[in-house]
C-alpha atoms as a PDB file:
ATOM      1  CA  UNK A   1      13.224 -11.305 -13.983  1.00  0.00           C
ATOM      2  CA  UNK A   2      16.209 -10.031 -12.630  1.00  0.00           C
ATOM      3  CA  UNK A   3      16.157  -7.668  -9.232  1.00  0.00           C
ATOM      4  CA  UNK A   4      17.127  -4.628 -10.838  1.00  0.00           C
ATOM      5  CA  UNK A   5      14.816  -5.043 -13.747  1.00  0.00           C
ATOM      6  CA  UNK A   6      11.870  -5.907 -11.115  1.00  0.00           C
ATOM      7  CA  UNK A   7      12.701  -2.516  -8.964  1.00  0.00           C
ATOM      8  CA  UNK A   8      12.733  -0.450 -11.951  1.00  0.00           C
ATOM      9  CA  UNK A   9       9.508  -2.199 -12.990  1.00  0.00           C
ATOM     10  CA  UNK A  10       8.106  -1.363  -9.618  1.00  0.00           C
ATOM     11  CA  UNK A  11       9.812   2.423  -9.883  1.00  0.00           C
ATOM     12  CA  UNK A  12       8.130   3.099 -12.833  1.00  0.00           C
ATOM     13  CA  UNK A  13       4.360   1.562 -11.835  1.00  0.00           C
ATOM     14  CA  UNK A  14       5.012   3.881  -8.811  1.00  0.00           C
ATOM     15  CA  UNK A  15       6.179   6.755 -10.780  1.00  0.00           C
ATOM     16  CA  UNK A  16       3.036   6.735 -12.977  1.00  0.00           C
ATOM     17  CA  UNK A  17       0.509   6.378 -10.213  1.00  0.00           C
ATOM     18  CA  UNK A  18       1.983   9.426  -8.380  1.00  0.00           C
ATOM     19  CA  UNK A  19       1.383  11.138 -11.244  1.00  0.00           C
ATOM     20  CA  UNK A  20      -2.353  10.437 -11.103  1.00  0.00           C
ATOM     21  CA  UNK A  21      -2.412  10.819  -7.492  1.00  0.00           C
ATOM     22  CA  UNK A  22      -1.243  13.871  -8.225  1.00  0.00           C
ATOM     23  CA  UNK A  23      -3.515  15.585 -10.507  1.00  0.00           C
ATOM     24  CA  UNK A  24      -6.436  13.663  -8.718  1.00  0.00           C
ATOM     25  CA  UNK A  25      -5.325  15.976  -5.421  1.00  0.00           C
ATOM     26  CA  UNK A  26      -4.672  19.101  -7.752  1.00  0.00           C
ATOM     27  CA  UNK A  27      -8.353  18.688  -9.716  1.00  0.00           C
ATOM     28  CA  UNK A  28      -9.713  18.792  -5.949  1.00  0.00           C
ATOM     29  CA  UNK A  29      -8.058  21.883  -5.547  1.00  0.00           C
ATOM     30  CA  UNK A  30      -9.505  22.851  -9.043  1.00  0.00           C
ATOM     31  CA  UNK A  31     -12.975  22.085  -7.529  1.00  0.00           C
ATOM     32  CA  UNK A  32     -12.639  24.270  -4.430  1.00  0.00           C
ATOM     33  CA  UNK A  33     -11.432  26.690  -6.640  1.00  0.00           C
ATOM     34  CA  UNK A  34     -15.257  26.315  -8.490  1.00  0.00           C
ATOM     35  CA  UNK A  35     -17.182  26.324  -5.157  1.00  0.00           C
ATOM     36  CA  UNK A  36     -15.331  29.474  -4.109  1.00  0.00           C
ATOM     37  CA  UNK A  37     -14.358  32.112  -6.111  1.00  0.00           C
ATOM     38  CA  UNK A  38     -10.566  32.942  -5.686  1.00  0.00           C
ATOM     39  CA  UNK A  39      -7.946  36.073  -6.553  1.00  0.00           C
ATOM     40  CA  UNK A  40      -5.544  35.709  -9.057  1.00  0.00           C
ATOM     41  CA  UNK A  41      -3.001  35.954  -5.752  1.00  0.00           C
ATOM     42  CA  UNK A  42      -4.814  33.581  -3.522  1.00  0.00           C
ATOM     43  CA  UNK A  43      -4.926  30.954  -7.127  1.00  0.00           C
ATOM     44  CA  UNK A  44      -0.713  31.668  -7.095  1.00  0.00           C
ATOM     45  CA  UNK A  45      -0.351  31.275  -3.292  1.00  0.00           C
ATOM     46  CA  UNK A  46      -2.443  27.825  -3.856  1.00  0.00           C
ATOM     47  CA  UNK A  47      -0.422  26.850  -7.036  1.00  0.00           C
ATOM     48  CA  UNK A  48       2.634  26.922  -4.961  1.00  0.00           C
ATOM     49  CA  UNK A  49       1.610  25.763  -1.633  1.00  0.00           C
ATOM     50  CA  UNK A  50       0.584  22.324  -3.768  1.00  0.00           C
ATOM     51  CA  UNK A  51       3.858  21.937  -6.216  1.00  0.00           C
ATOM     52  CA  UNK A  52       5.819  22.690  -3.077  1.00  0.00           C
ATOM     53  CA  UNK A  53       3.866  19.916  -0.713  1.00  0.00           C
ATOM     54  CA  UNK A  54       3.424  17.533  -4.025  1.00  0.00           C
ATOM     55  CA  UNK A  55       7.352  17.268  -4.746  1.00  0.00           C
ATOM     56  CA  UNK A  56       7.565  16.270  -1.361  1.00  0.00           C
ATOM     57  CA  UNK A  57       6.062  12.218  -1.884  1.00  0.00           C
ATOM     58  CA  UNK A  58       8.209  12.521  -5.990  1.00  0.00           C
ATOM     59  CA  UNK A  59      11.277  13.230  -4.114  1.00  0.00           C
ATOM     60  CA  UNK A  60      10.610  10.652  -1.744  1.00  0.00           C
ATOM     61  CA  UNK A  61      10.225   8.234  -4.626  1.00  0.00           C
ATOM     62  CA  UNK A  62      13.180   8.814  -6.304  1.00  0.00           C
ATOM     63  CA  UNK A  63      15.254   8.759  -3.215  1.00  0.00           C
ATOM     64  CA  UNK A  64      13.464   5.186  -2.003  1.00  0.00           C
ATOM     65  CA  UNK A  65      13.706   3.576  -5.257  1.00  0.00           C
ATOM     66  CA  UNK A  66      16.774   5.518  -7.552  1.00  0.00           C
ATOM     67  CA  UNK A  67      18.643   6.468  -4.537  1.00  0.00           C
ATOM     68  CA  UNK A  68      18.194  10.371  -5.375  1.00  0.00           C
ATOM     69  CA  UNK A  69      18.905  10.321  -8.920  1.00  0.00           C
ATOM     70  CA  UNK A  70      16.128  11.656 -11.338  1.00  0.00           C
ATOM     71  CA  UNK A  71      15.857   9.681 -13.940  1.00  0.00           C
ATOM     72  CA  UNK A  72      14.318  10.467 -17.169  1.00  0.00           C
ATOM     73  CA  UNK A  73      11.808   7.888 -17.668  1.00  0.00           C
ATOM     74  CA  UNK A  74      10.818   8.726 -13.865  1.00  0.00           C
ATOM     75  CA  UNK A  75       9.661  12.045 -14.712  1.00  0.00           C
ATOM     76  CA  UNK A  76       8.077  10.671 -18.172  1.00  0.00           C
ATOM     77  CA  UNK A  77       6.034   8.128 -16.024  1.00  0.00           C
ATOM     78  CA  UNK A  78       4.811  10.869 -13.868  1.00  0.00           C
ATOM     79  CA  UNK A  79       4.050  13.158 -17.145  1.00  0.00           C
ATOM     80  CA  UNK A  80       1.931   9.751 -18.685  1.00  0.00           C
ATOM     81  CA  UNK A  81       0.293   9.749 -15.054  1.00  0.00           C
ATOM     82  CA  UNK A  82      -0.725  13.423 -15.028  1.00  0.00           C
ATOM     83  CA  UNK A  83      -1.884  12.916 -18.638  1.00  0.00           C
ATOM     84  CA  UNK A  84      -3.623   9.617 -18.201  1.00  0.00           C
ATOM     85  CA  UNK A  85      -5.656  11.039 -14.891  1.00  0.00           C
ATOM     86  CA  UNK A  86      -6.602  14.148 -17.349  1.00  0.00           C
ATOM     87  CA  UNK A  87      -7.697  12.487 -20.352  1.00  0.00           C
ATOM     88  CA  UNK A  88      -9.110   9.449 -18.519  1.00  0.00           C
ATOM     89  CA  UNK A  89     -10.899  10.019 -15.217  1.00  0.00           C
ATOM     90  CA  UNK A  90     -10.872  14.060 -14.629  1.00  0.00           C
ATOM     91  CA  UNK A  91     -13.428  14.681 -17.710  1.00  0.00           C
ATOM     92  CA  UNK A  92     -16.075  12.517 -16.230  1.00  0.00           C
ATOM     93  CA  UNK A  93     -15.605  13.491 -12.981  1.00  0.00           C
ATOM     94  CA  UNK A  94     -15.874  16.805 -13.807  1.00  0.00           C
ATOM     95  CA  UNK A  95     -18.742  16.977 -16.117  1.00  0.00           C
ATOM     96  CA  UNK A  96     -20.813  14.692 -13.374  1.00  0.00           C
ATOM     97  CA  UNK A  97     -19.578  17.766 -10.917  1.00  0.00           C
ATOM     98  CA  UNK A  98     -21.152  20.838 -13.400  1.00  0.00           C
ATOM     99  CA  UNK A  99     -24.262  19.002 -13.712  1.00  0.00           C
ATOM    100  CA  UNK A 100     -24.898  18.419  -9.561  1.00  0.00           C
ATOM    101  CA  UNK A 101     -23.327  21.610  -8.639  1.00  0.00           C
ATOM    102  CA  UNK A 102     -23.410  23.974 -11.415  1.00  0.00           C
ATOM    103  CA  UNK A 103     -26.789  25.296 -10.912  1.00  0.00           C
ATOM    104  CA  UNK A 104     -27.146  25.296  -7.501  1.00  0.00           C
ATOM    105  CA  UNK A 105     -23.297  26.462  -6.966  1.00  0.00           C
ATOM    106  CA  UNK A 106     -24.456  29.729  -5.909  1.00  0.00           C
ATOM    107  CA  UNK A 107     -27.268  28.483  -3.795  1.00  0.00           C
ATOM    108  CA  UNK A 108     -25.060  26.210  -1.832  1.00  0.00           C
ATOM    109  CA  UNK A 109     -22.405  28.849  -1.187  1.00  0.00           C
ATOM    110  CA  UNK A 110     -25.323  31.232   0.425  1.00  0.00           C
ATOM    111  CA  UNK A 111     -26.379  28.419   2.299  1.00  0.00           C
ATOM    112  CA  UNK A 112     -22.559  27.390   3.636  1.00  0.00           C
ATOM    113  CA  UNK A 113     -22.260  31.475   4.981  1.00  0.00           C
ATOM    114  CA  UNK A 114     -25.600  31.422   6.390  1.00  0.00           C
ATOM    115  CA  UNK A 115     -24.915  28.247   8.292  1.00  0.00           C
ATOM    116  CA  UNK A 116     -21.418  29.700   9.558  1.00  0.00           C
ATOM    117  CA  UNK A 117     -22.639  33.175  10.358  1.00  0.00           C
ATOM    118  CA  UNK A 118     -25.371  31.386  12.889  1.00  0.00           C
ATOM    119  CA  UNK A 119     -23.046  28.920  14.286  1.00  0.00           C
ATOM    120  CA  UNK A 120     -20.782  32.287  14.649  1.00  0.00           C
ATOM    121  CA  UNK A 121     -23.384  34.218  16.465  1.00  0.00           C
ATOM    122  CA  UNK A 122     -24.475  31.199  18.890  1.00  0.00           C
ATOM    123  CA  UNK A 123     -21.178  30.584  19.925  1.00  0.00           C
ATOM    124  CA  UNK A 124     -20.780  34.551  20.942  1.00  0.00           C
ATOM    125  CA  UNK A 125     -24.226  34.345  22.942  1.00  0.00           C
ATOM    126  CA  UNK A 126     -23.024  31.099  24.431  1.00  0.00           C
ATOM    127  CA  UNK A 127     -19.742  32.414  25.569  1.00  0.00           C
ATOM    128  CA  UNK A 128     -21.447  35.782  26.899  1.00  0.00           C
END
C-alpha cells in the first residue's frame, strides 16, 4: 500500500473514531443534563461551549493529517462515527442508565444538596 493511500487510510479510521468520541463526550453531557434539570439558556450555553471545545481536536485532525483542508469523506467519517456511537453503544448505555437512576434520580439529587449544604455549613463553623 502506497504512503498516501496508508495516511488517508489512517485519516479516515481517525476521522470516524472522533466522531464516536465525540458523541460519547456529548451523551455525558446528555446525562448531566438528566441528573440536573437545566434552562432552555443554560442547555444553549452548554450546546455551544461543547461544539466550540469539540471542533477544537476535528480541526486538529484535519490540519495533522490533510494539512487544513476539509475533505468530504472527513466529515462523512465523522457523520458514520456520530451515527455508529448512536445507533450502536448510546441505546444500551442509556437504557442501563434509566433503569439504575431513573427511580431514584430524585432521591440522589436530595441527597447530593444535603451532602453539600453540610459540608457548606462545617466549613463556615470551621473558619469562624
Amino acid at each position: 500500500m502506497s504512503e498516501i493511500i496508508h495516511g488517508q487510510v489512517i485519516f479516515l479510521i481517525v476521522t470516524l473514531c472522533n466522531g464516536m468520541a465525540l458523541m460519547f463526550f456529548y451523551e455525558t453531557l446528555r446525562l448531566l443534563r438528566w441528573v440536573f434539570k437545566h434552562g432552555s439558556i443554560s442547555i444553549w450555553i452548554e450546546d455551544i461551549l461543547y461544539w466550540g471545545i469539540a471542533s477544537i481536536p476535528t480541526f486538529y485532525i484535519f490540519f495533522i493529517y490533510n494539512d487544513g483542508n476539509i475533505r468530504w469523506y472527513g466529515l462523512l467519517m465523522l457523520l458514520i462515527g456520530a451515527f455508529l456511537y448512536e445507533m450502536g453503544l448510546s441505546r444500551p448505555v442509556r437504557r442501563f442508565l434509566v433503569k439504575i437512576f431513573g427511580k431514584h434520580r430524585p432521591y440522589l439529587l436530595k441527597k447530593l444538596i444535603i451532602k453539600i449544604k453540610t459540608k457548606i455549613k462545617k466549613s463556615k463553623k470551621e473558619n469562624k
